[in-house]
PDB file of N, CA and C in Angstrom:
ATOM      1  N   UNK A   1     106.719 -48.034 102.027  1.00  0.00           N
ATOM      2  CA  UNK A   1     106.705 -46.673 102.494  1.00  0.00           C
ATOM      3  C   UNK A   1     105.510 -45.940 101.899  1.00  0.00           C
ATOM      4  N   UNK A   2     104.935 -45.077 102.676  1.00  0.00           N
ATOM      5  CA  UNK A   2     103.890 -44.040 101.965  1.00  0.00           C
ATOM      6  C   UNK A   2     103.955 -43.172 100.648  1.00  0.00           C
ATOM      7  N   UNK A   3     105.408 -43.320 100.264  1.00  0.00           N
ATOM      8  CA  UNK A   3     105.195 -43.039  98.701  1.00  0.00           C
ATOM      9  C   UNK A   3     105.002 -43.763  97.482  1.00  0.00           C
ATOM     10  N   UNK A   4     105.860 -45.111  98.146  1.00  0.00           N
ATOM     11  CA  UNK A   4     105.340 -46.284  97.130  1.00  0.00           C
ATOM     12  C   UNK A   4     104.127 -46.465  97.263  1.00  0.00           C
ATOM     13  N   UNK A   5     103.387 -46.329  98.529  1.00  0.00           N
ATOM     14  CA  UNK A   5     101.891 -47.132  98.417  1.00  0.00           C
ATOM     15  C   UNK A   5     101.327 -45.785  97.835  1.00  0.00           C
ATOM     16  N   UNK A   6     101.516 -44.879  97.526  1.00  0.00           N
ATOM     17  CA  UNK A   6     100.731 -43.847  97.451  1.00  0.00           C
ATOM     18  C   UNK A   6     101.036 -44.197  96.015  1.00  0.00           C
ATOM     19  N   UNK A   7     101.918 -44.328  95.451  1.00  0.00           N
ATOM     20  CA  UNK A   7     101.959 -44.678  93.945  1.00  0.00           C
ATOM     21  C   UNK A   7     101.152 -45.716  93.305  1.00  0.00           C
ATOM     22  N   UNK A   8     101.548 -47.136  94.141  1.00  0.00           N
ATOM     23  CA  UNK A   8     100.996 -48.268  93.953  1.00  0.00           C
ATOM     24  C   UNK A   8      99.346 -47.909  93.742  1.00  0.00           C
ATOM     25  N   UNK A   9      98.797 -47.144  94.283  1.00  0.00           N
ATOM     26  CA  UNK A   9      97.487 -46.974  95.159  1.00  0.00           C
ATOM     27  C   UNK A   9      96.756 -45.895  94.133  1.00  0.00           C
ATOM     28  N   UNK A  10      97.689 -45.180  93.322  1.00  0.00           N
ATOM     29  CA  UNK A  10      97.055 -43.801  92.868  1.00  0.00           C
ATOM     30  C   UNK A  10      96.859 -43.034  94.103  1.00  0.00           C
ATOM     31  N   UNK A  11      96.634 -42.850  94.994  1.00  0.00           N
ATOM     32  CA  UNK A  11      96.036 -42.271  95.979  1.00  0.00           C
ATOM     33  C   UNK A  11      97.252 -41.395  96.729  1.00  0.00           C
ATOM     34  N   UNK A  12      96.822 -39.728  96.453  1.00  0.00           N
ATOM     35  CA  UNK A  12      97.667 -39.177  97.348  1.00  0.00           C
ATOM     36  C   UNK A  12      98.265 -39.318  99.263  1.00  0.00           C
ATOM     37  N   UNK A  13      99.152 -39.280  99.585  1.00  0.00           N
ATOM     38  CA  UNK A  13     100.260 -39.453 100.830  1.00  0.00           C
ATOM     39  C   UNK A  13      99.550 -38.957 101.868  1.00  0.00           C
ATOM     40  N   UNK A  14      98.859 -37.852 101.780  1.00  0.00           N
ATOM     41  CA  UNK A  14      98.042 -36.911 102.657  1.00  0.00           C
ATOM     42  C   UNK A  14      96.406 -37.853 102.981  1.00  0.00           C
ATOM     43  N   UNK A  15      95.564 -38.222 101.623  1.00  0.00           N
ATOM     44  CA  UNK A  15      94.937 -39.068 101.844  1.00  0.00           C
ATOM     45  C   UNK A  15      95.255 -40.318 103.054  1.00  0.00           C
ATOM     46  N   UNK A  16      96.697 -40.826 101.971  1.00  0.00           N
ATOM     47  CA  UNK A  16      96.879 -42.397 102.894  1.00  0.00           C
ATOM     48  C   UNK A  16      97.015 -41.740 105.103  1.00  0.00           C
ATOM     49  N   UNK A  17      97.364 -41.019 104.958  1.00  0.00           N
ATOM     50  CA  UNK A  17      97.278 -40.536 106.107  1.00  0.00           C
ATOM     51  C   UNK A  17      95.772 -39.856 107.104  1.00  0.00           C
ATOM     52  N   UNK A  18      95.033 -39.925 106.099  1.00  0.00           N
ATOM     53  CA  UNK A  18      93.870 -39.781 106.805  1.00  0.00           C
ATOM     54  C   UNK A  18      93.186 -40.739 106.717  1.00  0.00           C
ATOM     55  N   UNK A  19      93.488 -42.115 105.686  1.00  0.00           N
ATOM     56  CA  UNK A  19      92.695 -43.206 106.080  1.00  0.00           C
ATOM     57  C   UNK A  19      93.494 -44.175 107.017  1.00  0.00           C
ATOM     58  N   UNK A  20      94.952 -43.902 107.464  1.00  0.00           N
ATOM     59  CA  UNK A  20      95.297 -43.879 108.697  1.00  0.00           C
ATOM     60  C   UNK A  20      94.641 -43.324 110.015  1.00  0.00           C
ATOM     61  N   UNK A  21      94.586 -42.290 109.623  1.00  0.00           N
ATOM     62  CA  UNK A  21      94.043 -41.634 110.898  1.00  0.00           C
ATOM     63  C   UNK A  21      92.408 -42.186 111.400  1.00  0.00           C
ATOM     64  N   UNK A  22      91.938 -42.377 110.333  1.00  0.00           N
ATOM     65  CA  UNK A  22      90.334 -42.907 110.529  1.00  0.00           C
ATOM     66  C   UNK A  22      90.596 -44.354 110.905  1.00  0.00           C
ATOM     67  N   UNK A  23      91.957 -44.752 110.977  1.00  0.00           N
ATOM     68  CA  UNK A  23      91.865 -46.398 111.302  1.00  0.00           C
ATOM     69  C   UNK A  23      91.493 -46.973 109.712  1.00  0.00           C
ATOM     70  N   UNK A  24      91.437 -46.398 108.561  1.00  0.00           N
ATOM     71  CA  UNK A  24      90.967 -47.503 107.449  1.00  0.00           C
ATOM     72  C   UNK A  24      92.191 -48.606 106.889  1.00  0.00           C
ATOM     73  N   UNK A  25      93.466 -47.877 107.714  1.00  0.00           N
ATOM     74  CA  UNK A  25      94.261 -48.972 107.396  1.00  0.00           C
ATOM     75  C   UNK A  25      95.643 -48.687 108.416  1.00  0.00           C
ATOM     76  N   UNK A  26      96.281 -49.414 108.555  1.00  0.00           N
ATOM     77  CA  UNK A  26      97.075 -49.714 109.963  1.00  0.00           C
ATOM     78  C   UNK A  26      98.363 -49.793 109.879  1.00  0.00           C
ATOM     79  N   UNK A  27      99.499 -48.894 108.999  1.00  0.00           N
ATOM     80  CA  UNK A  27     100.820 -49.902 108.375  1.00  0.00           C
ATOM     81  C   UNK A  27     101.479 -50.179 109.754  1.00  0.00           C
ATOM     82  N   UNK A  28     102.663 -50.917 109.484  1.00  0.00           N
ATOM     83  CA  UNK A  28     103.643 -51.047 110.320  1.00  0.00           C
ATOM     84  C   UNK A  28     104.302 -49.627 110.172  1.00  0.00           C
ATOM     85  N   UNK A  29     105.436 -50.051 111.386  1.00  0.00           N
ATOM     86  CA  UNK A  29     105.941 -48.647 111.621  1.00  0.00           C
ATOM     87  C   UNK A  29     107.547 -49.333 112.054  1.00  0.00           C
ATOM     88  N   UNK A  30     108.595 -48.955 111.346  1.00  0.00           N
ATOM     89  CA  UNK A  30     110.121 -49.278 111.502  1.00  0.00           C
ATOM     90  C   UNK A  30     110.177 -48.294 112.458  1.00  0.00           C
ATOM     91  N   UNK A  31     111.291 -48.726 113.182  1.00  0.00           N
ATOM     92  CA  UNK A  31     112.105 -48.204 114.616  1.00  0.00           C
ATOM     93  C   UNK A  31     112.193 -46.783 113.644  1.00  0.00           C
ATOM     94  N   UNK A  32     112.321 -46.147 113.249  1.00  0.00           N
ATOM     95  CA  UNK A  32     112.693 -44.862 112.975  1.00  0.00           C
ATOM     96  C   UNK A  32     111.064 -44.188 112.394  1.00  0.00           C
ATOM     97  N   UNK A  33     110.007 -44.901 112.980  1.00  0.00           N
ATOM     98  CA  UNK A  33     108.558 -44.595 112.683  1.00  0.00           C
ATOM     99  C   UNK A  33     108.371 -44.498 111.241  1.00  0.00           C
ATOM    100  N   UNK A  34     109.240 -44.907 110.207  1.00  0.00           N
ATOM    101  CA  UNK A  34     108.098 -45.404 108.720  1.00  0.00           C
ATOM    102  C   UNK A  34     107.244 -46.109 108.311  1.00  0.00           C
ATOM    103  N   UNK A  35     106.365 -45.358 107.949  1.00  0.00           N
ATOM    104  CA  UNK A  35     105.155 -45.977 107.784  1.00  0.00           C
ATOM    105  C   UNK A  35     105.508 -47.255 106.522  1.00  0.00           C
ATOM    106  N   UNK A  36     105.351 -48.569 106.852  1.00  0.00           N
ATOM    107  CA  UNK A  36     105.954 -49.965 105.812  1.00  0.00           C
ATOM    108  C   UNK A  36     104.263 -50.069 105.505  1.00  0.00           C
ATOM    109  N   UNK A  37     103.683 -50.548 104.594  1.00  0.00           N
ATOM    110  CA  UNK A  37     102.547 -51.347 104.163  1.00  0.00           C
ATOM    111  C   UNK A  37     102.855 -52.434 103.396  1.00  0.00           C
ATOM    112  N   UNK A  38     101.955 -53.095 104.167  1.00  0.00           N
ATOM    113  CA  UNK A  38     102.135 -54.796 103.514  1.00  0.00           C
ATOM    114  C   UNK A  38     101.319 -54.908 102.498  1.00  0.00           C
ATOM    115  N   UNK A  39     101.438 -55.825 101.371  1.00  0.00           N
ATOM    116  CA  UNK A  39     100.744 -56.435 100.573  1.00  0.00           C
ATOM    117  C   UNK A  39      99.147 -56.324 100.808  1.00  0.00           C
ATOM    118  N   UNK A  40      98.869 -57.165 102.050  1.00  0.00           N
ATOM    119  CA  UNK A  40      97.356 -56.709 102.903  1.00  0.00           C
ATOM    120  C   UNK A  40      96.859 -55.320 102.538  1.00  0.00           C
ATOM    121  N   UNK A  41      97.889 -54.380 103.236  1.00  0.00           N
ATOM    122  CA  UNK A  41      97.246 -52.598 103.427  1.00  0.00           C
ATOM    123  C   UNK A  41      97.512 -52.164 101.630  1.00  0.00           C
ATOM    124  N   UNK A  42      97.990 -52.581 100.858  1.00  0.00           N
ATOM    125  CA  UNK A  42      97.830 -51.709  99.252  1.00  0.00           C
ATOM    126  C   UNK A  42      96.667 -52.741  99.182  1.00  0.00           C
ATOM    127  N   UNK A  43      96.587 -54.262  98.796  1.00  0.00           N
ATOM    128  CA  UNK A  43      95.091 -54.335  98.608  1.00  0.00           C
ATOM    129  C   UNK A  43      94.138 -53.699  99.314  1.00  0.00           C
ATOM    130  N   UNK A  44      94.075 -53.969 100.960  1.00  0.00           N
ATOM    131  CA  UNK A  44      92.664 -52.692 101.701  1.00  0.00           C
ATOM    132  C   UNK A  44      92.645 -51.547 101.075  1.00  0.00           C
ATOM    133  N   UNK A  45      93.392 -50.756 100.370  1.00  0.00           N
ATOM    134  CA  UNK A  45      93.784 -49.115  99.898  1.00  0.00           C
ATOM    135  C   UNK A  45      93.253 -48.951  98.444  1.00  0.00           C
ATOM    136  N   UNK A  46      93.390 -50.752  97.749  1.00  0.00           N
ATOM    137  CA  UNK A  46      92.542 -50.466  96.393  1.00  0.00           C
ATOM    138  C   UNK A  46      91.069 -50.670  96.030  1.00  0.00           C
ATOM    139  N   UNK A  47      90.750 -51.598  97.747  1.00  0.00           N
ATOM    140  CA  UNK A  47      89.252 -51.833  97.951  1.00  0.00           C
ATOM    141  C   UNK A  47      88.480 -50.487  98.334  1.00  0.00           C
ATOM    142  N   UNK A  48      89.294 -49.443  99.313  1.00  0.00           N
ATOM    143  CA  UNK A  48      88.972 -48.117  99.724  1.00  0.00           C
ATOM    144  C   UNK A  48      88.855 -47.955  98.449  1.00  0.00           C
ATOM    145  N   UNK A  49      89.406 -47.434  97.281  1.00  0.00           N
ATOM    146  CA  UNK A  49      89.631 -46.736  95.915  1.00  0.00           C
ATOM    147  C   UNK A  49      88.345 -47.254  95.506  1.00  0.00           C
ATOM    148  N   UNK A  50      88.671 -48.388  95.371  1.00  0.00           N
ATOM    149  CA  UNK A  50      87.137 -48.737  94.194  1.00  0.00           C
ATOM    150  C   UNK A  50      86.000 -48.374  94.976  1.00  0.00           C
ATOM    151  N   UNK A  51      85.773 -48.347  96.065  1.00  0.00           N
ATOM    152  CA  UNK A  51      83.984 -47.975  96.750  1.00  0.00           C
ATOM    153  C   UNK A  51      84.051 -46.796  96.847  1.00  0.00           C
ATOM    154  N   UNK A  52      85.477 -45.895  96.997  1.00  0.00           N
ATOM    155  CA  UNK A  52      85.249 -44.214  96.934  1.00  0.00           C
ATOM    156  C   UNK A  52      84.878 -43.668  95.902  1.00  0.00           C
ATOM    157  N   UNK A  53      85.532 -44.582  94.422  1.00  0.00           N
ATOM    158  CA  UNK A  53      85.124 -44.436  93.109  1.00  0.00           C
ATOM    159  C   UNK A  53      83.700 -44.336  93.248  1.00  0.00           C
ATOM    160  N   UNK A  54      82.727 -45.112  93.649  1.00  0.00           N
ATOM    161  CA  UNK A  54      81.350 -45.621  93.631  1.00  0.00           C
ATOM    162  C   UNK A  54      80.679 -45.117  94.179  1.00  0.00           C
ATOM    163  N   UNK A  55      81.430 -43.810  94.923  1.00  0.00           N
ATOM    164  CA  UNK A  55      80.583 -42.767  95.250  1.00  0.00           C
ATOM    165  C   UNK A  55      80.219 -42.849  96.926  1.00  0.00           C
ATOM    166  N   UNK A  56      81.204 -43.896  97.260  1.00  0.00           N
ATOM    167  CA  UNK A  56      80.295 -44.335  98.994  1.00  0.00           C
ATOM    168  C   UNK A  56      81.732 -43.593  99.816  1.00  0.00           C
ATOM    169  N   UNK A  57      81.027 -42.569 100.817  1.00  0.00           N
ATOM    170  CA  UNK A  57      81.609 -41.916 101.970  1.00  0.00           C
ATOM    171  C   UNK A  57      82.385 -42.524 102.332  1.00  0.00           C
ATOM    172  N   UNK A  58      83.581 -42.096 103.306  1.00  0.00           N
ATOM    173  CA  UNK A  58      84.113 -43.174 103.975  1.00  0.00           C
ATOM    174  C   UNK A  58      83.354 -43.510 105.297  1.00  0.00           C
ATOM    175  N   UNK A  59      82.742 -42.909 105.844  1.00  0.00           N
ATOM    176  CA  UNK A  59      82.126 -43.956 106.961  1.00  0.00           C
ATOM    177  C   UNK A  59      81.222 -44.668 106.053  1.00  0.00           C
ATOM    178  N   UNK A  60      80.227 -44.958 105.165  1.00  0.00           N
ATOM    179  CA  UNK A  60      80.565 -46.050 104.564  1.00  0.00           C
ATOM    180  C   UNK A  60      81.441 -46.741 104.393  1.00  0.00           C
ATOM    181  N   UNK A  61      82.568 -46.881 103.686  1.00  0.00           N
ATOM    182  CA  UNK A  61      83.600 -47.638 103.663  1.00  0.00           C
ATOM    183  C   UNK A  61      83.995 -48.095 104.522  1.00  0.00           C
ATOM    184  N   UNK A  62      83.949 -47.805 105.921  1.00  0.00           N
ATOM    185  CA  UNK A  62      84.399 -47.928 107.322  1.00  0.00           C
ATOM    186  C   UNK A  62      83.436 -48.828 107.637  1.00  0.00           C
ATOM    187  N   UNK A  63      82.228 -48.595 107.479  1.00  0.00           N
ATOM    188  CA  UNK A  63      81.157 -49.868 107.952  1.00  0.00           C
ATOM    189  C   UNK A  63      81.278 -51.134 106.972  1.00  0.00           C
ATOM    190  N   UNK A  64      81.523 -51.018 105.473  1.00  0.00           N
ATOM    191  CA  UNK A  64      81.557 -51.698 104.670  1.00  0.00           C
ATOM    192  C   UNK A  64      82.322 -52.525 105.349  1.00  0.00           C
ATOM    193  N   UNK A  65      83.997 -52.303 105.717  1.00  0.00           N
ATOM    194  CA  UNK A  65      85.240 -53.116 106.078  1.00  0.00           C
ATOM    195  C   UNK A  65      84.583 -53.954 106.977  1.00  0.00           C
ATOM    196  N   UNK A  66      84.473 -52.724 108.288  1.00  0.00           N
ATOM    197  CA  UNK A  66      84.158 -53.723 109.148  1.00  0.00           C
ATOM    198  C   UNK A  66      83.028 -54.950 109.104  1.00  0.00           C
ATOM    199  N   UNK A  67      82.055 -54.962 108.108  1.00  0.00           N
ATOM    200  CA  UNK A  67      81.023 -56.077 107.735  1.00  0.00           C
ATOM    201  C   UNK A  67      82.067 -57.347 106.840  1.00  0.00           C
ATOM    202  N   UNK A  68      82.633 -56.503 106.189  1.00  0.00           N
ATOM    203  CA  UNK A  68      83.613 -58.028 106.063  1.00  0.00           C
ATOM    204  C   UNK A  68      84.524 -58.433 106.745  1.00  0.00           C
ATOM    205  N   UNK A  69      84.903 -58.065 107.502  1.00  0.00           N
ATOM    206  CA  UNK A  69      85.988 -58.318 108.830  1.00  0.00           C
ATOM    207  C   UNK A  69      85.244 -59.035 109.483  1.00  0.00           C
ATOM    208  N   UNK A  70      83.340 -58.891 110.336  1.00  0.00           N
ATOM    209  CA  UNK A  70      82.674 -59.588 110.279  1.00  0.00           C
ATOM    210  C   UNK A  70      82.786 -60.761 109.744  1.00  0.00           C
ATOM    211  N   UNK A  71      82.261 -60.729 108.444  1.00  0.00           N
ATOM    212  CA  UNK A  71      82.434 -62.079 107.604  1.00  0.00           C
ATOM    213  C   UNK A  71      83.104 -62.735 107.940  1.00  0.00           C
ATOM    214  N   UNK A  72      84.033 -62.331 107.275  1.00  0.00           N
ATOM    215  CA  UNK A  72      85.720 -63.474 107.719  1.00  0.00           C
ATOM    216  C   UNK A  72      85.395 -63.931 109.157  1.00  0.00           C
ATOM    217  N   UNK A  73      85.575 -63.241 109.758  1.00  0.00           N
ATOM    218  CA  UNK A  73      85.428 -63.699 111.341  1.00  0.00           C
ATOM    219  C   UNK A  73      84.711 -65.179 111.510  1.00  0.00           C
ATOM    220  N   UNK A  74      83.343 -64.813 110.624  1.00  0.00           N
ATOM    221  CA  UNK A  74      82.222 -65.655 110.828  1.00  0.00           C
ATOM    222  C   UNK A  74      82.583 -66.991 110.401  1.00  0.00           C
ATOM    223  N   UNK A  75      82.751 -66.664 108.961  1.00  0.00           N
ATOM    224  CA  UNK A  75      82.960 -67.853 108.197  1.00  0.00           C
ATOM    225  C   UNK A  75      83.875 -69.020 108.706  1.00  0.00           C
ATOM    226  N   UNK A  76      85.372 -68.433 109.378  1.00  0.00           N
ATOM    227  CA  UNK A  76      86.593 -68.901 109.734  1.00  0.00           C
ATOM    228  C   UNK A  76      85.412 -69.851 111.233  1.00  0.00           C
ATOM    229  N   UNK A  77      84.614 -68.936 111.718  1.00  0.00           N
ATOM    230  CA  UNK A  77      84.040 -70.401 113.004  1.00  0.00           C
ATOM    231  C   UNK A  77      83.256 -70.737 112.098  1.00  0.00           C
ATOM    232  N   UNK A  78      82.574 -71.141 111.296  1.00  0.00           N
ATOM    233  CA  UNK A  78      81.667 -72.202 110.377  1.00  0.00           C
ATOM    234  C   UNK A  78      82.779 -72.982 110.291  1.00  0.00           C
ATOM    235  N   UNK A  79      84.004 -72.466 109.507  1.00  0.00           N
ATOM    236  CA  UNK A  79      84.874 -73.748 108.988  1.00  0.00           C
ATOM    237  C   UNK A  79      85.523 -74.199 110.384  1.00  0.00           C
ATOM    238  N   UNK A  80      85.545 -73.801 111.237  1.00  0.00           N
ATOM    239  CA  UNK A  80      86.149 -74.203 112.413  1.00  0.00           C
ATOM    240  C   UNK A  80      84.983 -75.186 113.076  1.00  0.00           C
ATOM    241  N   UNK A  81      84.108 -75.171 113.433  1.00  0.00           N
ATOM    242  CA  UNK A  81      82.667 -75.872 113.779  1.00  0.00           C
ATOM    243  C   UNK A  81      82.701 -76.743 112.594  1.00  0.00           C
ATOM    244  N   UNK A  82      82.634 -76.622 111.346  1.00  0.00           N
ATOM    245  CA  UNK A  82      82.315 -77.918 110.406  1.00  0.00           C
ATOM    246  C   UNK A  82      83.425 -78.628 110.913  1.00  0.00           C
ATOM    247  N   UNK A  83      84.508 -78.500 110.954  1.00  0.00           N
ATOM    248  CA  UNK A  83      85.656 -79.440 111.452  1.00  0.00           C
ATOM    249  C   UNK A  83      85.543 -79.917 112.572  1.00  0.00           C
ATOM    250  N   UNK A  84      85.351 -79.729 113.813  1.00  0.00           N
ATOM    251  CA  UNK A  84      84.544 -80.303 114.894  1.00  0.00           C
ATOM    252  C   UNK A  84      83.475 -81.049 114.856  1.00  0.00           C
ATOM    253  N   UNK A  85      82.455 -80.545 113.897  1.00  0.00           N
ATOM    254  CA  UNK A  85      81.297 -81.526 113.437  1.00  0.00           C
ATOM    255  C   UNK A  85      82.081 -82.801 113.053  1.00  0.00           C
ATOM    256  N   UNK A  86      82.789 -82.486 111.855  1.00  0.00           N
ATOM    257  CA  UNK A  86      83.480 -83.946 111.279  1.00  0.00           C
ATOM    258  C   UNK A  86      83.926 -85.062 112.134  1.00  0.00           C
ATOM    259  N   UNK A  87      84.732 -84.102 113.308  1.00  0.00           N
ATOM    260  CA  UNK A  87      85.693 -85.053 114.248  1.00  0.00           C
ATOM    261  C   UNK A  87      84.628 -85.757 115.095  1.00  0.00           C
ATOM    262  N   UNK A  88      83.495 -85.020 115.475  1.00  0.00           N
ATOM    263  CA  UNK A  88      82.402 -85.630 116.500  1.00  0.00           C
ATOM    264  C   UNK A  88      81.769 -86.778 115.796  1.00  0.00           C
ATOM    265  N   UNK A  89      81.547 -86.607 114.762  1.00  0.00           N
ATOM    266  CA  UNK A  89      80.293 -87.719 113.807  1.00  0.00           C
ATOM    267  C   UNK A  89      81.568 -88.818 113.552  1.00  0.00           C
ATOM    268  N   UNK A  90      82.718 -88.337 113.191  1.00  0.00           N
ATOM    269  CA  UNK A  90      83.702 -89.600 113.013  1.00  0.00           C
ATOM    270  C   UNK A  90      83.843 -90.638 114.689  1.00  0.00           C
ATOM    271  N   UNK A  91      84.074 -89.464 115.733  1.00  0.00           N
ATOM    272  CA  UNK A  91      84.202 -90.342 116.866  1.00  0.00           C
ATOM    273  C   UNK A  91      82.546 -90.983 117.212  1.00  0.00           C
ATOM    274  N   UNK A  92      81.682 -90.609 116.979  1.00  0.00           N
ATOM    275  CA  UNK A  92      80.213 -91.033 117.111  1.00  0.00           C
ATOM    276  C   UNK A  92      80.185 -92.272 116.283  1.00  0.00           C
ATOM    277  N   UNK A  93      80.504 -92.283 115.207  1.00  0.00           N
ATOM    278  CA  UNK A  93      80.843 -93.704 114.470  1.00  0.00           C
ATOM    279  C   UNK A  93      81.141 -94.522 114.939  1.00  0.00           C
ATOM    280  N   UNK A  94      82.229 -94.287 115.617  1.00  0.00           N
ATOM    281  CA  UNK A  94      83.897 -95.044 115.708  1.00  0.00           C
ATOM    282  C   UNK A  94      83.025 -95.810 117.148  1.00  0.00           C
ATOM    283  N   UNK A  95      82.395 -95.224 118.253  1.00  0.00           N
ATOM    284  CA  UNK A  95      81.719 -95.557 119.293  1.00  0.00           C
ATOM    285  C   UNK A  95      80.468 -96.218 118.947  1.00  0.00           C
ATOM    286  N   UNK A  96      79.475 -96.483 117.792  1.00  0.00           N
ATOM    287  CA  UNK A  96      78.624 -97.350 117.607  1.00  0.00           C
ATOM    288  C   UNK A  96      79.219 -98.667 117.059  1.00  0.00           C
ATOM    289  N   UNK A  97      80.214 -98.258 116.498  1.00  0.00           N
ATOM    290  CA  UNK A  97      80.880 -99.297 115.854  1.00  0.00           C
ATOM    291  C   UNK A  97      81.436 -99.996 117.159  1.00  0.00           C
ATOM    292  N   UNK A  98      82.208 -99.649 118.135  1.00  0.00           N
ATOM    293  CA  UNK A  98      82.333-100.327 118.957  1.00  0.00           C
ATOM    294  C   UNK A  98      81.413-100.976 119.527  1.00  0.00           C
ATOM    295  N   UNK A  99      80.372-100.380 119.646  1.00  0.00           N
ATOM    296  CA  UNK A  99      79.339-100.869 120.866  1.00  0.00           C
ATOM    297  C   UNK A  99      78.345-101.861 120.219  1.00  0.00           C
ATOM    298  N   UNK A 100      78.497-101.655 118.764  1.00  0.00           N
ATOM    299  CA  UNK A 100      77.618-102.966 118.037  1.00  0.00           C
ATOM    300  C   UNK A 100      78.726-104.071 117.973  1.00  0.00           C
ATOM    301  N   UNK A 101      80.002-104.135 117.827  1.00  0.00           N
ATOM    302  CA  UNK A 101      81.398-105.327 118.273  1.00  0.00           C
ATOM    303  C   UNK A 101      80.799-105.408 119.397  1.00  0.00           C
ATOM    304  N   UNK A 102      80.686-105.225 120.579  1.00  0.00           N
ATOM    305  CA  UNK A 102      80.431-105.668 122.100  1.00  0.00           C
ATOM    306  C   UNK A 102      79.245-106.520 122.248  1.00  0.00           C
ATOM    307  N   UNK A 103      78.351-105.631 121.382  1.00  0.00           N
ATOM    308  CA  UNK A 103      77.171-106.707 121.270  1.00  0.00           C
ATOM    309  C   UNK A 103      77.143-107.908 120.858  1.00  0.00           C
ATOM    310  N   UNK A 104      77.549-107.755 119.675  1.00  0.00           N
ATOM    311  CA  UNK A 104      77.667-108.869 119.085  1.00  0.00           C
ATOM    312  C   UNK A 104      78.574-110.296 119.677  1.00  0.00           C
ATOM    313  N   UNK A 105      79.957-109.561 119.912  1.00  0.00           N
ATOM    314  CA  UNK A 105      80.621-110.628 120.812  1.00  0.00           C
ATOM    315  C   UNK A 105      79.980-111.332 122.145  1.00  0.00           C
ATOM    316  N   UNK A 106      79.226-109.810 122.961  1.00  0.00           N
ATOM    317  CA  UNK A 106      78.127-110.610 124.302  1.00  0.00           C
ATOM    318  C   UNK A 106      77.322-111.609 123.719  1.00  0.00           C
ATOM    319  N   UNK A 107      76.771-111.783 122.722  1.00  0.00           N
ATOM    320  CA  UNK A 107      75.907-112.542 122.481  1.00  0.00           C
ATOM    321  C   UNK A 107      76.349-113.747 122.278  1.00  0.00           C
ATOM    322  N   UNK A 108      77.042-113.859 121.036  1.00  0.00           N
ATOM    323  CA  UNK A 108      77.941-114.887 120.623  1.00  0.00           C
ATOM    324  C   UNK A 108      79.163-115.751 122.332  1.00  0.00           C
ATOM    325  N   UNK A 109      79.068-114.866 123.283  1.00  0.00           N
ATOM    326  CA  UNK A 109      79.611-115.646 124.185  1.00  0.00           C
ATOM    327  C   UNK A 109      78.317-116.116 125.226  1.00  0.00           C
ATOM    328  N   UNK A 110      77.271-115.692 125.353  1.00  0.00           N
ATOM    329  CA  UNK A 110      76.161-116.302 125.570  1.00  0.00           C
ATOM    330  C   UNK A 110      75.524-117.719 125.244  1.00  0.00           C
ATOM    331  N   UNK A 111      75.450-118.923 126.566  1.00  0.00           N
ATOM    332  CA  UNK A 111      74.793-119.861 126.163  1.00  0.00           C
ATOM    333  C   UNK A 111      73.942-119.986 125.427  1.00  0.00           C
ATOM    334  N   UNK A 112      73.736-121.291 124.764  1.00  0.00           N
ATOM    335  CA  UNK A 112      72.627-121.138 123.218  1.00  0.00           C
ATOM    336  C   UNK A 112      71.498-121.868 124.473  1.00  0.00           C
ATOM    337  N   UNK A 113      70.212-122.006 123.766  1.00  0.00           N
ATOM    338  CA  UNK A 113      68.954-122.239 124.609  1.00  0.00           C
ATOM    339  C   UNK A 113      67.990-121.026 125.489  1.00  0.00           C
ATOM    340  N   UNK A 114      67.288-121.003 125.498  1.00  0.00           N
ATOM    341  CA  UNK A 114      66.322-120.502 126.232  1.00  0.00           C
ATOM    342  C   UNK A 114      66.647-120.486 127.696  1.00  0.00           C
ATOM    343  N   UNK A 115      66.545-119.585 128.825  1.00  0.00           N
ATOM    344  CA  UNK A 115      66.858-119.745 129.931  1.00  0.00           C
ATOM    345  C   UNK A 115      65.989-120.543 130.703  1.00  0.00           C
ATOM    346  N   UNK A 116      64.587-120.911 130.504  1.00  0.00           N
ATOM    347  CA  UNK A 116      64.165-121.934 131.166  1.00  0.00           C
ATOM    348  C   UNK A 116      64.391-123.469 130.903  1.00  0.00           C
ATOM    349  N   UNK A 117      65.119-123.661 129.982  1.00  0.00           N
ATOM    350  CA  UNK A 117      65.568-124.905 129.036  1.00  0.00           C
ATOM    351  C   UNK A 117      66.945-125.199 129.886  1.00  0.00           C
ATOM    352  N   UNK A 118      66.659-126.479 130.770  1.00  0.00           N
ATOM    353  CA  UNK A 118      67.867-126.878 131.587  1.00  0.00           C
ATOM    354  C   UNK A 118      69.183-127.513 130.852  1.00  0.00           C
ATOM    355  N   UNK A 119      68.866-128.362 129.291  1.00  0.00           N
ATOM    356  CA  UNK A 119      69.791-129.151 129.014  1.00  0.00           C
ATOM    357  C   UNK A 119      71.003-128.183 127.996  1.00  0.00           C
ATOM    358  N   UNK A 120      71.085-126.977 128.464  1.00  0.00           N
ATOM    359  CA  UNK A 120      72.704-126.186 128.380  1.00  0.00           C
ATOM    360  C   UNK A 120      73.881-127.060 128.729  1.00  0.00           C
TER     361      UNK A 120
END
């Protein structure tokens, strides 16, 4: 509820409601409209705290978030693409490896001699 997080948070109720209102943080809302914050929204509320401490506006802070929301975003397809990389270079393997077995067996079932050499 907005008084615990407002406790949890240091941060006055009226505040948490205007970094609601600016979108800086999003709680849930129970059938009887209370504002619930998760674990998530008191950490976002102590990351707001420390950069307001530091002197940065909130539309700073607002651009700040969203550059790591960015991030995350980003990072999560790197690790998503490195894992695809993995699976491709493993099946790219897995297909030379076959195709050097094929060879090898074509050959090995290949008559011995030279093809102009009749006594095969």
């Amino acid at each position: 509820m907005i008084s615990v997080a407002a406790e949890l948070t240091g941060v006055h109720p009226q505040t948490l409601r205007a970094y609601e209102s600016k979108g800086l943080v999003v709680p849930k809302r129970t059938a009887g409209n209370t504002r619930m914050y998760s674990r998530d929204d008191i950490d976002r509320l102590g990351l707001i705290g420390d950069l307001t401490d530091e002197g940065i506006n909130l539309a700073g802070v607002i651009r700040i978030l969203d550059l790591e929301e960015r991030l995350e975003e980003r990072e999560k397809r790197v690790e998503q693409l490195e894992r695809e990389n993995r699976q491709l270079e493993k099946e790219l393997h897995d297909y030379r490896m076959r195709e050097t077995i094929r060879a090898i067996v074509k050959v090995e079932d290949e008559p011995r001699g030279l093809p102009w050499d009749n006594t095969r």
